[in-house]
N, C-alpha and C. Protein backbone atom coordinates (compact mmCIF):
# COMPACT_ATOMS: atom_id res chain seq x y z
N UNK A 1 -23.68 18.60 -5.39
CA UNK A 1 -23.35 17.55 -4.45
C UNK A 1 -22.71 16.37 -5.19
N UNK A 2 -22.96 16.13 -6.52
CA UNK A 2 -22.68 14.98 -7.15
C UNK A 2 -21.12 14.69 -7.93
N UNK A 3 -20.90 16.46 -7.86
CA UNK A 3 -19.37 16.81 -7.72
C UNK A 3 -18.66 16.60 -7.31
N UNK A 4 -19.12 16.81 -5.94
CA UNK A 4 -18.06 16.53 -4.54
C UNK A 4 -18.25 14.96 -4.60
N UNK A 5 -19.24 14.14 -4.53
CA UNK A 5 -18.90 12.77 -4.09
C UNK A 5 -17.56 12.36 -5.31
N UNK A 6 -18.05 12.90 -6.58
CA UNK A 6 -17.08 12.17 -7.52
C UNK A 6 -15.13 12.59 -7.39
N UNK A 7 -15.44 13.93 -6.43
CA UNK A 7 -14.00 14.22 -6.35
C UNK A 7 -13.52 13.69 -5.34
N UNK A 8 -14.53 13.65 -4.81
CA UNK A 8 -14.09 12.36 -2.99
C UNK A 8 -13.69 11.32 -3.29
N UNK A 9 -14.57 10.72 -4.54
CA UNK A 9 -14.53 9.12 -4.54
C UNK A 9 -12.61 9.05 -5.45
N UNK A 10 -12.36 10.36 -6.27
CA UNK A 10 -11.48 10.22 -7.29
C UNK A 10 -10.28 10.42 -6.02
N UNK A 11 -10.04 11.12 -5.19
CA UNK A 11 -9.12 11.05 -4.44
C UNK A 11 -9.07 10.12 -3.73
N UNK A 12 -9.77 9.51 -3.14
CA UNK A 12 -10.09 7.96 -2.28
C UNK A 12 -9.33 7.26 -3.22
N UNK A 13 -9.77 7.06 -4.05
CA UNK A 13 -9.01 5.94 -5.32
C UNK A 13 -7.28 6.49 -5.46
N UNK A 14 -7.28 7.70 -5.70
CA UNK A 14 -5.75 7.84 -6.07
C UNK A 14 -4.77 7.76 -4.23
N UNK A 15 -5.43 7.92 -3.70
CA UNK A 15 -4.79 7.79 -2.19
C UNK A 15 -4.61 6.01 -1.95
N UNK A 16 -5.67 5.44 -2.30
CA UNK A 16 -5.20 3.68 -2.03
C UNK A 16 -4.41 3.10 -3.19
N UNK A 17 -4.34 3.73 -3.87
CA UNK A 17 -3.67 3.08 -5.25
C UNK A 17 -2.30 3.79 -4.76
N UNK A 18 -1.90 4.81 -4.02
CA UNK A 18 -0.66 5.51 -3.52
C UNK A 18 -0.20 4.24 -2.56
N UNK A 19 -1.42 3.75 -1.67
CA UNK A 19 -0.59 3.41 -0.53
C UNK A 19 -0.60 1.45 -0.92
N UNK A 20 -1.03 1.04 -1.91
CA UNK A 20 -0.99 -0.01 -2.49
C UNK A 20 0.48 -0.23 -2.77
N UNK A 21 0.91 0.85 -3.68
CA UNK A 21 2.07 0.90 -4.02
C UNK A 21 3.25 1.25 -3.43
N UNK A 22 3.01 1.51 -2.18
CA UNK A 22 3.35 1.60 -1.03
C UNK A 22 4.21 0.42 -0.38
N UNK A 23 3.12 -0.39 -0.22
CA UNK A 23 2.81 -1.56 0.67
C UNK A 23 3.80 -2.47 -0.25
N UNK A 24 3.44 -2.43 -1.94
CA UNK A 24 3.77 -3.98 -2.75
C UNK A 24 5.74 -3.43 -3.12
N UNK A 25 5.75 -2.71 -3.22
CA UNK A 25 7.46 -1.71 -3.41
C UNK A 25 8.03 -2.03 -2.18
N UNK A 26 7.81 -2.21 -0.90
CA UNK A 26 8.38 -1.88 0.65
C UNK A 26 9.47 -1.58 0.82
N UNK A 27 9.34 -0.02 0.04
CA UNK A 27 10.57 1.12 -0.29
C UNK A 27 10.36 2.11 1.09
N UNK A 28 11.23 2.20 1.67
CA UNK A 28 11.44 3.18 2.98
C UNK A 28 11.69 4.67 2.47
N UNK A 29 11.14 5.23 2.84
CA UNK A 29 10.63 7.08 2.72
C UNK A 29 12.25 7.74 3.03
N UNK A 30 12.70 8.15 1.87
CA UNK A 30 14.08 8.62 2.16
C UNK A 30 14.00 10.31 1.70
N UNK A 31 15.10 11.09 2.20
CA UNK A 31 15.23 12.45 1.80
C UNK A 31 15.49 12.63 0.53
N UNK A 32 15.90 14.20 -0.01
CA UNK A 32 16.27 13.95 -1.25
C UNK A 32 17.94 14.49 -0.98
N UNK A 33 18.07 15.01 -0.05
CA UNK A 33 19.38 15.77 0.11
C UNK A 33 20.88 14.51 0.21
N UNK A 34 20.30 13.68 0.58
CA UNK A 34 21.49 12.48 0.12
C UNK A 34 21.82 12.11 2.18
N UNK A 35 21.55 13.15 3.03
CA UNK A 35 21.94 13.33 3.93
C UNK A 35 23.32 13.09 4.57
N UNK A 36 24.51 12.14 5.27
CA UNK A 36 25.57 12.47 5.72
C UNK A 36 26.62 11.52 4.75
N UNK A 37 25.62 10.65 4.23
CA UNK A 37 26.08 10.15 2.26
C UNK A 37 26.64 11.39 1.81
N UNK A 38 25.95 12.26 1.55
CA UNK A 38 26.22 13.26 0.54
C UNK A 38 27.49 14.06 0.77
N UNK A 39 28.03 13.94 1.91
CA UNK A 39 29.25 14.89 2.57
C UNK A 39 30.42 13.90 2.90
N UNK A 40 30.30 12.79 2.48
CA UNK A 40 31.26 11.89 2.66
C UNK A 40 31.39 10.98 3.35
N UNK A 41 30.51 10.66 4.45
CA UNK A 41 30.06 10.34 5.48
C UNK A 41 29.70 9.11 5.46
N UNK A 42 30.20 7.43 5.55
CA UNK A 42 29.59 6.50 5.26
C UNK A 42 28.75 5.67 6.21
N UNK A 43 29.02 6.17 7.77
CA UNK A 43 28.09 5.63 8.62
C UNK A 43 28.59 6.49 9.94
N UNK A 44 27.08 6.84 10.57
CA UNK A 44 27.07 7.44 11.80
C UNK A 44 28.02 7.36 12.76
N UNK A 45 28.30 6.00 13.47
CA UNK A 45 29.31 5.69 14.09
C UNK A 45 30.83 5.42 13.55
N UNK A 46 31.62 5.69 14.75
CA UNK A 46 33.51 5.49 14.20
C UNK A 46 33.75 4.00 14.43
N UNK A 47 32.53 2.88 15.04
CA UNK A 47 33.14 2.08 15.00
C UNK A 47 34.01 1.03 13.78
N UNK A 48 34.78 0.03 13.87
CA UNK A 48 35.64 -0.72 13.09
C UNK A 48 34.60 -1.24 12.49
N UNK A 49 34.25 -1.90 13.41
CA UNK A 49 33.44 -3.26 13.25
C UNK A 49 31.96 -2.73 13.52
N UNK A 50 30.80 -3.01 12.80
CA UNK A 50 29.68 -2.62 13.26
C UNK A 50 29.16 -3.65 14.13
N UNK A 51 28.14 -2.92 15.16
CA UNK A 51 27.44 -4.27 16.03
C UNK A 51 26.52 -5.09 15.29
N UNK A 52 26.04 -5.67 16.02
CA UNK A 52 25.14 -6.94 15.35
C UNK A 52 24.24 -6.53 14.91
N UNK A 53 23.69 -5.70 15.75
CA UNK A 53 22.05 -4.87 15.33
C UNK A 53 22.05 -3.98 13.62
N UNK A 54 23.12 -3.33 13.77
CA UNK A 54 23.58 -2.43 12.57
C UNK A 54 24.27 -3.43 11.74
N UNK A 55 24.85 -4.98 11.48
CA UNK A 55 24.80 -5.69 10.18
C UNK A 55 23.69 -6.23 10.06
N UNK A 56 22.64 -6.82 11.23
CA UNK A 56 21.51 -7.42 10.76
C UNK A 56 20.39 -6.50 9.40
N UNK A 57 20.49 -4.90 10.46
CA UNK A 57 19.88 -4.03 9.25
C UNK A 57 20.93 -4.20 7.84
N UNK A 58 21.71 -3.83 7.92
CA UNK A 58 22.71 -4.01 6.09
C UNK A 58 22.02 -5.09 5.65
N UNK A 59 22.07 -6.11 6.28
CA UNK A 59 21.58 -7.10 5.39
C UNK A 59 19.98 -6.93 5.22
N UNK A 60 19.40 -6.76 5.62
CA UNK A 60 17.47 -6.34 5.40
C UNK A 60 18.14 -5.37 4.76
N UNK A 61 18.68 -4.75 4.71
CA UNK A 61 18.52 -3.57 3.46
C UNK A 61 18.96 -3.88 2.26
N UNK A 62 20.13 -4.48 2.30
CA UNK A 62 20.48 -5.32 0.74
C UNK A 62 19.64 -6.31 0.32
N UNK A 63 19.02 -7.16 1.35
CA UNK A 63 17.80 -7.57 0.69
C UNK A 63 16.93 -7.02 -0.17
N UNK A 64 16.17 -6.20 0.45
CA UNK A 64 15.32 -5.27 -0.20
C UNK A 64 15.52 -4.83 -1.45
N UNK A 65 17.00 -3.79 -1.34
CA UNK A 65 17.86 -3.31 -2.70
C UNK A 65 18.09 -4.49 -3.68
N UNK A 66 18.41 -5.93 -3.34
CA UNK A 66 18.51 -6.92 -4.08
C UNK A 66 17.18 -7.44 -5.27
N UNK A 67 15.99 -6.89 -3.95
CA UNK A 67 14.58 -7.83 -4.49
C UNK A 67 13.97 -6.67 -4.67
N UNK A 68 14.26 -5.33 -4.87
CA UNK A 68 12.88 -4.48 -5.68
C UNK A 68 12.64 -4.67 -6.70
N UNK A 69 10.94 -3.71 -7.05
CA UNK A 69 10.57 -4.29 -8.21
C UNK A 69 11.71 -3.24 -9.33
N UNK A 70 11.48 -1.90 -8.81
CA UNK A 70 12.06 -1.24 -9.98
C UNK A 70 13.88 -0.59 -9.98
């Protein structure tokens, strides 16, 4: 029994120390395949001009890319 608590307690620990690092990085969960990047593809829509909604994100995202830690 004293097994199991210590392998409980050792995964408990490596699971909050996962999502710690998680939280302090506030790196967004991306693929590895590059997705429509990878084929040439620089944004979903044909528009010219993007709408407001889609530069407000660019910019929260260059933020981010600006201010990570690593």
């Amino acid at each position: 029994m004293a097994v199991f608590i210590f392998t409980f307690g050792l995964f408990l620990v490596v699971v909050c120390a996962m999502a710690i690092g998680f939280i302090v990085q506030r790196k967004t969960i991306a693929g590895s395949c590059g997705g429509l990047g990878d084929i040439g593809v620089d944004k979903a829509c044909d528009c010219d001009k993007p709408c407001e909604k889609r530069l407000k994100r660019q910019q929260k995202e260059k933020f981010w890319q600006d201010n990570k830690i690593i």
